[in-house]
N, C-alpha and C. Protein backbone atom coordinates (compact mmCIF):
# COMPACT_ATOMS: atom_id res chain seq x y z
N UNK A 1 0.85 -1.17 0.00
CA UNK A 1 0.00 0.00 0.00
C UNK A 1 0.89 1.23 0.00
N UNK A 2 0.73 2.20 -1.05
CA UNK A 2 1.52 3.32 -1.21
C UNK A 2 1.13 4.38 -0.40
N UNK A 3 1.80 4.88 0.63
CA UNK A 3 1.51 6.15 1.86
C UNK A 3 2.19 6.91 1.10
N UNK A 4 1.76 8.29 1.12
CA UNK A 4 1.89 9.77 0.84
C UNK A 4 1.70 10.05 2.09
N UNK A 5 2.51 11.24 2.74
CA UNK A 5 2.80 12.26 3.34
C UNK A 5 2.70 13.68 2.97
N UNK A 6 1.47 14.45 3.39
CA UNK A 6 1.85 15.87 3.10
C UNK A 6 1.62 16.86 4.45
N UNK A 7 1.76 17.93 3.98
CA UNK A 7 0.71 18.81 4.82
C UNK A 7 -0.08 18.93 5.22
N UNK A 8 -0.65 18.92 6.31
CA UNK A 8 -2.25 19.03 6.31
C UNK A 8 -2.77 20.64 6.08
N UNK A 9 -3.85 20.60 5.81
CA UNK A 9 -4.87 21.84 5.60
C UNK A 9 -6.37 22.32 6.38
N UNK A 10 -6.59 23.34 6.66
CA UNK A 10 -8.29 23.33 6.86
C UNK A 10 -9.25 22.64 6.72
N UNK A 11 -8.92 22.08 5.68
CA UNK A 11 -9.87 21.29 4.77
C UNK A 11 -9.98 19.53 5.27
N UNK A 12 -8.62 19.62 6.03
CA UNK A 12 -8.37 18.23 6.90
C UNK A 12 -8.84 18.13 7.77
N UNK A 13 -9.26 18.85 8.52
CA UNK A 13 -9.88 18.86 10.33
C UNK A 13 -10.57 17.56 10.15
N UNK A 14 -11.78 17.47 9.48
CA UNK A 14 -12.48 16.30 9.93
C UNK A 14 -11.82 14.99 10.08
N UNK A 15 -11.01 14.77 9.39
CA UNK A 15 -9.78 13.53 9.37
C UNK A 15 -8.75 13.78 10.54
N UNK A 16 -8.36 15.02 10.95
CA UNK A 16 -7.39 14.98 12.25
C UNK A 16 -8.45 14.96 13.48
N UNK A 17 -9.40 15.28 13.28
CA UNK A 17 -10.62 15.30 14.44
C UNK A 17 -10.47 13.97 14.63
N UNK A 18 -10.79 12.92 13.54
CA UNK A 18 -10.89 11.67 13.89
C UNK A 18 -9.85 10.94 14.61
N UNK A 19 -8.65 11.15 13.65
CA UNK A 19 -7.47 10.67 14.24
C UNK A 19 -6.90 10.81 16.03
N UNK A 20 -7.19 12.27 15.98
CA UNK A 20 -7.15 12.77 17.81
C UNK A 20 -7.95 12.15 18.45
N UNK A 21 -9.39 11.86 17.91
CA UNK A 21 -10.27 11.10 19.10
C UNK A 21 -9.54 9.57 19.11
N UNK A 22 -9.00 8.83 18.28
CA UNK A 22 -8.32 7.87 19.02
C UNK A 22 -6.95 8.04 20.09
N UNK A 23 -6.58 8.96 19.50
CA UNK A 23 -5.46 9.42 20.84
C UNK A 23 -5.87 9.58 21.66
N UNK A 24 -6.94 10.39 21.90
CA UNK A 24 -7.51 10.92 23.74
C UNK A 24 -8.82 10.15 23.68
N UNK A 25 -9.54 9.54 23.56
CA UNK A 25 -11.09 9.06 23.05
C UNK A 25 -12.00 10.33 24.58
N UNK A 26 -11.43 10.14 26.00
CA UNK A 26 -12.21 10.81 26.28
C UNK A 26 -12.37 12.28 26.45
N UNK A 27 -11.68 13.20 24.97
CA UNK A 27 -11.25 14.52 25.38
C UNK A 27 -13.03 14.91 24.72
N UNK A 28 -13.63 15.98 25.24
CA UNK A 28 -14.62 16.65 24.95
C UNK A 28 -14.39 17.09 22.98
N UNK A 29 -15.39 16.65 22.35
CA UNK A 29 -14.84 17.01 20.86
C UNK A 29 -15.35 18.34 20.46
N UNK A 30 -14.37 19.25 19.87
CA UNK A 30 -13.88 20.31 19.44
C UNK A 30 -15.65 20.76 18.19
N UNK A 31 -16.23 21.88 18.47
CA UNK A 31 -17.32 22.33 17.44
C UNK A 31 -16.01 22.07 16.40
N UNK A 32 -16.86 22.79 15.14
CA UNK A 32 -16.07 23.16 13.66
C UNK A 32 -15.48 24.86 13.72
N UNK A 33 -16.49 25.40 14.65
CA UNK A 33 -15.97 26.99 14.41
C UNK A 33 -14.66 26.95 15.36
N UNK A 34 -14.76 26.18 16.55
CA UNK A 34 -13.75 26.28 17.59
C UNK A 34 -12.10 25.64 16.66
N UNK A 35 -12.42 24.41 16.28
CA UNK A 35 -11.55 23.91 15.73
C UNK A 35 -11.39 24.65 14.47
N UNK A 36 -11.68 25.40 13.45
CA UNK A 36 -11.15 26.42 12.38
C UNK A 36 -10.11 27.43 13.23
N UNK A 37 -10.82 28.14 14.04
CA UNK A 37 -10.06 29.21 15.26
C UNK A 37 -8.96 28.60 15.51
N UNK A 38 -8.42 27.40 15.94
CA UNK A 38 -7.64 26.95 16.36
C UNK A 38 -6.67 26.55 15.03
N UNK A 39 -6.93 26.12 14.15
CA UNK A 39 -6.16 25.94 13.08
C UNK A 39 -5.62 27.07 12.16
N UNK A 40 -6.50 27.90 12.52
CA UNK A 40 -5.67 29.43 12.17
C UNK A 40 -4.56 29.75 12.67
N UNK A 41 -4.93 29.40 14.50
CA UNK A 41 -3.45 29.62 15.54
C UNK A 41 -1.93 28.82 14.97
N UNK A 42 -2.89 28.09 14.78
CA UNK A 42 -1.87 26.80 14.32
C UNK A 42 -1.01 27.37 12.74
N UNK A 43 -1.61 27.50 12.00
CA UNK A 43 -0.83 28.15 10.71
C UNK A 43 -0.28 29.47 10.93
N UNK A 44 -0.59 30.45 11.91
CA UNK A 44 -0.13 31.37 12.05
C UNK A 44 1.38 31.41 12.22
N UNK A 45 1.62 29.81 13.02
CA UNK A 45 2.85 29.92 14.37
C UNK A 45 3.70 29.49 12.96
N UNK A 46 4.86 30.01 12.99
CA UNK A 46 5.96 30.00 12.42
C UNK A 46 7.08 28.62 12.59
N UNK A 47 6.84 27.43 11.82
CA UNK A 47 8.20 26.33 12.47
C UNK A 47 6.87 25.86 12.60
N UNK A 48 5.28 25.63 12.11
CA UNK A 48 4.72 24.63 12.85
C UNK A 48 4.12 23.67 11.57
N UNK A 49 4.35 22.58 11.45
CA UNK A 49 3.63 21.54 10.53
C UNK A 49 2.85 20.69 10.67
N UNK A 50 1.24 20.15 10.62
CA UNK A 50 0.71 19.23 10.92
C UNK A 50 0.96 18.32 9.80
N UNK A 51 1.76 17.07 9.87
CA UNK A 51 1.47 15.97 8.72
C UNK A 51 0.58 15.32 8.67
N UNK A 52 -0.04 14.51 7.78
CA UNK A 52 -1.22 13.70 7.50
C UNK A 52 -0.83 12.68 6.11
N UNK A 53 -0.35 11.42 6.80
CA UNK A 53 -0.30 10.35 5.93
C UNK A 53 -2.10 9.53 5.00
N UNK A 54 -1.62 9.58 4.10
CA UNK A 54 -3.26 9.05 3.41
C UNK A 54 -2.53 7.64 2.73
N UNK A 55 -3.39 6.81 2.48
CA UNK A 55 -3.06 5.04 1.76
C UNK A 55 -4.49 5.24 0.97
N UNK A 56 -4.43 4.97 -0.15
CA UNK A 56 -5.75 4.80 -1.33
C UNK A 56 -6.43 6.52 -1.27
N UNK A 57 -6.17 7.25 -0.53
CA UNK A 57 -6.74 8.56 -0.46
C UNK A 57 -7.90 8.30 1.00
N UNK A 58 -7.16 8.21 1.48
CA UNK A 58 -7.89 8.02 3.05
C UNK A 58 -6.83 8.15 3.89
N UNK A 59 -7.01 9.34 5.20
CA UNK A 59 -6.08 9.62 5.86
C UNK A 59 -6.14 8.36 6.98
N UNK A 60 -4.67 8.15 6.82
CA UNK A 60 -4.43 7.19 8.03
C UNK A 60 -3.61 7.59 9.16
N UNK A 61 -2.94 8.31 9.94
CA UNK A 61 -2.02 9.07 10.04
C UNK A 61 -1.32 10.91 10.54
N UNK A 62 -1.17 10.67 11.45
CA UNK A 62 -1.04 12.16 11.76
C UNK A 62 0.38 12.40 12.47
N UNK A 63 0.88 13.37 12.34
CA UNK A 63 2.21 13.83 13.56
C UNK A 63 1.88 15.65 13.59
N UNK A 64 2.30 16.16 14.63
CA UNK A 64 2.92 17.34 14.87
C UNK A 64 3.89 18.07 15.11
N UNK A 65 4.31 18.75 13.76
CA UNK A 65 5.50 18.91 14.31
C UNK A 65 5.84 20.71 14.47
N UNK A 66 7.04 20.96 15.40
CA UNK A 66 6.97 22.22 16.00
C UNK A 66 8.28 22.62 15.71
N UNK A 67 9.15 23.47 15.28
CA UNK A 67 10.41 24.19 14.69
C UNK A 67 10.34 24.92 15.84
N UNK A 68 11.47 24.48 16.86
CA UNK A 68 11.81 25.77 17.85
C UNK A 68 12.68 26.39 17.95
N UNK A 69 13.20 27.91 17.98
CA UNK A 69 14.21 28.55 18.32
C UNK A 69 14.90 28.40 18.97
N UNK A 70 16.18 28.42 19.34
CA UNK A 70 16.82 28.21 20.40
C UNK A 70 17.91 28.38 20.55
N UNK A 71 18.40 29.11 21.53
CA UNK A 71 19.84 29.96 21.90
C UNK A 71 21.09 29.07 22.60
N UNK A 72 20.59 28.14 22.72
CA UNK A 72 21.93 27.05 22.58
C UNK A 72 22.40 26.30 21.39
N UNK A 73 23.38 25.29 21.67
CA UNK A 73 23.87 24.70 20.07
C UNK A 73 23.97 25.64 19.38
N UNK A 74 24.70 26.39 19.45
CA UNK A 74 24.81 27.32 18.12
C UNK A 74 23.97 28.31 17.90
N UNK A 75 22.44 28.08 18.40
CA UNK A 75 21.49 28.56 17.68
C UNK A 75 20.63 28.02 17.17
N UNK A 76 21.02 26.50 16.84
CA UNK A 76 20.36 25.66 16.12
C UNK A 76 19.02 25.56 16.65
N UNK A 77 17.92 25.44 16.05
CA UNK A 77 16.80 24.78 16.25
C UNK A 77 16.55 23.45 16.80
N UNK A 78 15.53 23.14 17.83
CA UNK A 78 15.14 21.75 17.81
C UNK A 78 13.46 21.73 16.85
N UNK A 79 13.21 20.26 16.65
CA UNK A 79 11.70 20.02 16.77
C UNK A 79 10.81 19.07 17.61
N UNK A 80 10.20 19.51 17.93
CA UNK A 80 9.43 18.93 19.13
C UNK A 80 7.83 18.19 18.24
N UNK A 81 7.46 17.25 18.35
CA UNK A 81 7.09 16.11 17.87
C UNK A 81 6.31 15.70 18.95
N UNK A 82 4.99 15.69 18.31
CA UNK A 82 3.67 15.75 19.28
C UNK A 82 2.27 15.07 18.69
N UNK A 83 1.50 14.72 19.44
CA UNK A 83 0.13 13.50 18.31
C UNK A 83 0.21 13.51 17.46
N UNK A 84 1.20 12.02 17.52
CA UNK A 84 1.95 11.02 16.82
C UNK A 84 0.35 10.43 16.72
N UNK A 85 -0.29 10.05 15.30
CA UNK A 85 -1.39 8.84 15.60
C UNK A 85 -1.69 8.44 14.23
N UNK A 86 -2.05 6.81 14.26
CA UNK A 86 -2.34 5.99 12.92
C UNK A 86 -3.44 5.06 13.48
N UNK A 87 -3.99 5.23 12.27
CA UNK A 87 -5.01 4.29 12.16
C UNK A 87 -5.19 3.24 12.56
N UNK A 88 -6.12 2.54 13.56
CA UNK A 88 -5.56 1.47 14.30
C UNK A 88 -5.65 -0.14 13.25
N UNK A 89 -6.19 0.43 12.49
CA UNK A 89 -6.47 -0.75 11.18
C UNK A 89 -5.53 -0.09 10.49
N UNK A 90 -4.56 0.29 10.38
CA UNK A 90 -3.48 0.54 9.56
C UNK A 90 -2.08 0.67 10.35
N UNK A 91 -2.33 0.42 11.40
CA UNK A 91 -0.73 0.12 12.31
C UNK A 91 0.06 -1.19 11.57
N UNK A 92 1.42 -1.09 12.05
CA UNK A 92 2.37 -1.95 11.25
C UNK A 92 2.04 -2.17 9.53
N UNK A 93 2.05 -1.22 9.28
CA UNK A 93 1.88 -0.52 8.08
C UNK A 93 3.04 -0.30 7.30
N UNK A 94 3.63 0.60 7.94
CA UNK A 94 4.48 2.17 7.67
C UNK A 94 3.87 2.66 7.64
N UNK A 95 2.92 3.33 7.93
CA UNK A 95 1.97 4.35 8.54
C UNK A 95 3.07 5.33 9.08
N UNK A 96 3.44 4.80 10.56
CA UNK A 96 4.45 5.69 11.27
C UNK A 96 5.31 5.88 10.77
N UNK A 97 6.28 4.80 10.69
CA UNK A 97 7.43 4.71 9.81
C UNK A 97 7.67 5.80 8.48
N UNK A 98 6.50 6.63 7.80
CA UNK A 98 6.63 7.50 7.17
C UNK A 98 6.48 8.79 7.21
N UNK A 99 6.08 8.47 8.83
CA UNK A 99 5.33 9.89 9.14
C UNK A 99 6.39 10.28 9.78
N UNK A 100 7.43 9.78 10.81
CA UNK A 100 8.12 10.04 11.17
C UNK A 100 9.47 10.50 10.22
N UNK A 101 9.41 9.52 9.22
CA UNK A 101 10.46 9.91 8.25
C UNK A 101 10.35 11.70 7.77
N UNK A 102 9.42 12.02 8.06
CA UNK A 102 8.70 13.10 6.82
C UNK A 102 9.03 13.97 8.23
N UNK A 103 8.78 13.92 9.35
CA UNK A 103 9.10 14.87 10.06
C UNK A 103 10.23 15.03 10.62
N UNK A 104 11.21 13.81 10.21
CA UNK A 104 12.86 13.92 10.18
C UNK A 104 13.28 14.85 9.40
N UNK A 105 12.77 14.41 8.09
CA UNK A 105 13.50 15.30 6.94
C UNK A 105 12.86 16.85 7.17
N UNK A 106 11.79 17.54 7.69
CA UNK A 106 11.67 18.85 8.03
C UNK A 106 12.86 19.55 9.14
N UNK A 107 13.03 18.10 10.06
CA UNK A 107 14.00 18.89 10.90
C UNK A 107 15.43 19.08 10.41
N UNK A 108 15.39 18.03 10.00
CA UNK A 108 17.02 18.34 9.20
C UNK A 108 17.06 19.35 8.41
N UNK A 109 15.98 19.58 7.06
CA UNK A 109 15.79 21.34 6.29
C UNK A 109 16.26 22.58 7.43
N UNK A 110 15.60 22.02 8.09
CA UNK A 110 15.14 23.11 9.37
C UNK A 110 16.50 23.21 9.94
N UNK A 111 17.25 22.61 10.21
CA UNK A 111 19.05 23.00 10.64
C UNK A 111 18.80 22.57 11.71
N UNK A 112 17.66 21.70 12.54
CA UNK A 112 17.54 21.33 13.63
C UNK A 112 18.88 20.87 14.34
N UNK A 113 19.07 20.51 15.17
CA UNK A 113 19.70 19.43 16.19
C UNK A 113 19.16 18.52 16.68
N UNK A 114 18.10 18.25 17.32
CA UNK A 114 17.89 17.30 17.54
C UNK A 114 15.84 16.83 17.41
N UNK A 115 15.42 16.26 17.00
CA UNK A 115 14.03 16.00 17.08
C UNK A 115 13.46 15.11 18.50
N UNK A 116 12.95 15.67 19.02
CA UNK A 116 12.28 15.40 20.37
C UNK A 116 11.39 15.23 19.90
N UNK A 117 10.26 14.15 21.17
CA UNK A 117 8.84 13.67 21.35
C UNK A 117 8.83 12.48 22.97
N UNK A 118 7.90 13.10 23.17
CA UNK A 118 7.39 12.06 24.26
C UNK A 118 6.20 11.04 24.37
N UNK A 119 6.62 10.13 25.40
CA UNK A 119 6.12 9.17 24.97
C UNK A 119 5.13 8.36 26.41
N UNK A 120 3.89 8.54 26.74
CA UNK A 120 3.14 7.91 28.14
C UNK A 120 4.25 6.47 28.14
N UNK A 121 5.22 6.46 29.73
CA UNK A 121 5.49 5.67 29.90
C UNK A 121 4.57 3.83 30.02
N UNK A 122 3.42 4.31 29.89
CA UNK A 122 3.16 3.15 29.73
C UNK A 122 2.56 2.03 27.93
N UNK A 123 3.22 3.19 27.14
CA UNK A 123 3.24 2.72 25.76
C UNK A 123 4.35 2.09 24.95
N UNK A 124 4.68 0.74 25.92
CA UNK A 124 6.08 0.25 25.66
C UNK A 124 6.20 -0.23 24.20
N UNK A 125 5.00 -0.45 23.22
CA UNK A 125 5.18 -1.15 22.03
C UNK A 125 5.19 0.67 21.13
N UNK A 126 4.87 1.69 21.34
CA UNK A 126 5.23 2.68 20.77
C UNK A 126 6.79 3.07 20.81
N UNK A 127 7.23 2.77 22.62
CA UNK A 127 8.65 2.79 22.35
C UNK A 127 9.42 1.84 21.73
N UNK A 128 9.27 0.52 21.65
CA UNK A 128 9.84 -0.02 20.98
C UNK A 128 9.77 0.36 19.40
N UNK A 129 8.81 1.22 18.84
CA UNK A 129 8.80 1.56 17.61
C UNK A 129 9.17 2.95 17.23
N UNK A 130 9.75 3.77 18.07
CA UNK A 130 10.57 4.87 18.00
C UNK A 130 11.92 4.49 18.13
N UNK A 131 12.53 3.29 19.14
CA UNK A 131 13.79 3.02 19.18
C UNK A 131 13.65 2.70 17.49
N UNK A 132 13.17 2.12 17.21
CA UNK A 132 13.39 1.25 15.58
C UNK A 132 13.60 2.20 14.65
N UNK A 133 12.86 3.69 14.63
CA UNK A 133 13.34 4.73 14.07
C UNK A 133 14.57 5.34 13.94
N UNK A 134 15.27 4.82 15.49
CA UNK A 134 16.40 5.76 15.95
C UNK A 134 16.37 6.88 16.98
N UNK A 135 15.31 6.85 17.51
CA UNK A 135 14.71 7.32 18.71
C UNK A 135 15.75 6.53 20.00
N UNK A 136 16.29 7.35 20.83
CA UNK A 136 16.80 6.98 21.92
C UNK A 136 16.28 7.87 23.31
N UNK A 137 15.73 6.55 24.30
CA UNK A 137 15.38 7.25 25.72
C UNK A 137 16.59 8.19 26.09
N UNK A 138 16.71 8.65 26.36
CA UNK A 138 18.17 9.84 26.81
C UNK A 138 18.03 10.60 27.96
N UNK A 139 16.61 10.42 28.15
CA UNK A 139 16.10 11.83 29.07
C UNK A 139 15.10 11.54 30.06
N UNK A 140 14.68 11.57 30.59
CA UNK A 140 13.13 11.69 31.39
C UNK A 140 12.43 12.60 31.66
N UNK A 141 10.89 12.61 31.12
CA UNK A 141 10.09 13.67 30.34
C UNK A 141 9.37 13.69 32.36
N UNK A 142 8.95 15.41 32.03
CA UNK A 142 7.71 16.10 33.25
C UNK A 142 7.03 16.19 32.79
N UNK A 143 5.20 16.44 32.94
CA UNK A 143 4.51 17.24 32.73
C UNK A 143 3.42 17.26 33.86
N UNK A 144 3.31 18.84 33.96
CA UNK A 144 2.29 19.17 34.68
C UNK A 144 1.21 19.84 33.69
N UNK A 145 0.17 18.45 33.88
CA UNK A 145 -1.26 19.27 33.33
C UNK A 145 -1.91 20.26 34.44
N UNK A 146 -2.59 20.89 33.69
CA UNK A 146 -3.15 22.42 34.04
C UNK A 146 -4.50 22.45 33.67
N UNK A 147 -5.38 21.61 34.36
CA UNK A 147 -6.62 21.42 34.20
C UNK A 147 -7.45 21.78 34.44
């Protein structure tokens, strides 16, 4: 099955709507006016890319990716790499495997240093499929939600 990788657009929401509700299933779902508003924010920000992998012309596939500034390394940029999600009838695919590729090669354009993403410690078969990328644990991630 041949995956394409592009950009996503406005015109995508209903397909990343879908895709996100399997990432969070119990997050409250987004109207259409709220989610346009928000995808404006989103194209506004400078360094920011939503990908969207499609197979036969059906999106399977999503990543986020974020170009950040940054006054160390040189200067160099990182990217920060965020809902990572595929189709659960299209996992072990290359689904990921391309999506990730596609947001390698932005960071490298990008003069990055290094591409970051985190990962719910308890998604050991996702980590095992980021090590396979070339993904290395290195670090140990915080977060405080703000609910």
């Amino acid at each position: 099955m041949p995956i394409e990788v592009r950009p996503a657009s406005q015109a995508d929401l209903p397909a990343l709507l879908g895709l996100y509700a399997e990432l969070h299933p119990s997050d409250p779902p987004l109207t259409t006016p709220a989610a346009a508003r928000i995808w404006r924010d989103i194209e506004a920000q400078a360094g920011r890319t939503i990908l969207l992998a499609h197979a036969a012309a059906t999106v399977v596939g999503t990543v986020d990716c974020a170009v950040l500034p940054n006054l160390t390394r040189g200067g160099r940029p990182f990217m920060l790499v965020e809902n990572v999600v595929v189709d659960p009838g299209h996992r072990r695919t290359g689904v990921g495997a391309a999506l990730l590729e596609a947001a390698v090669g932005l960071a490298r354009r990008a003069g990055c240093y290094k591409v970051q993403l985190l990962s719910r410690a308890e998604r050991e078969a996702a980590h095992r499929f980021y090590e396979s990328r070339g993904f290395r644990a290195v670090a140990q991630g915080y977060r405080l939600y703000l609910d």
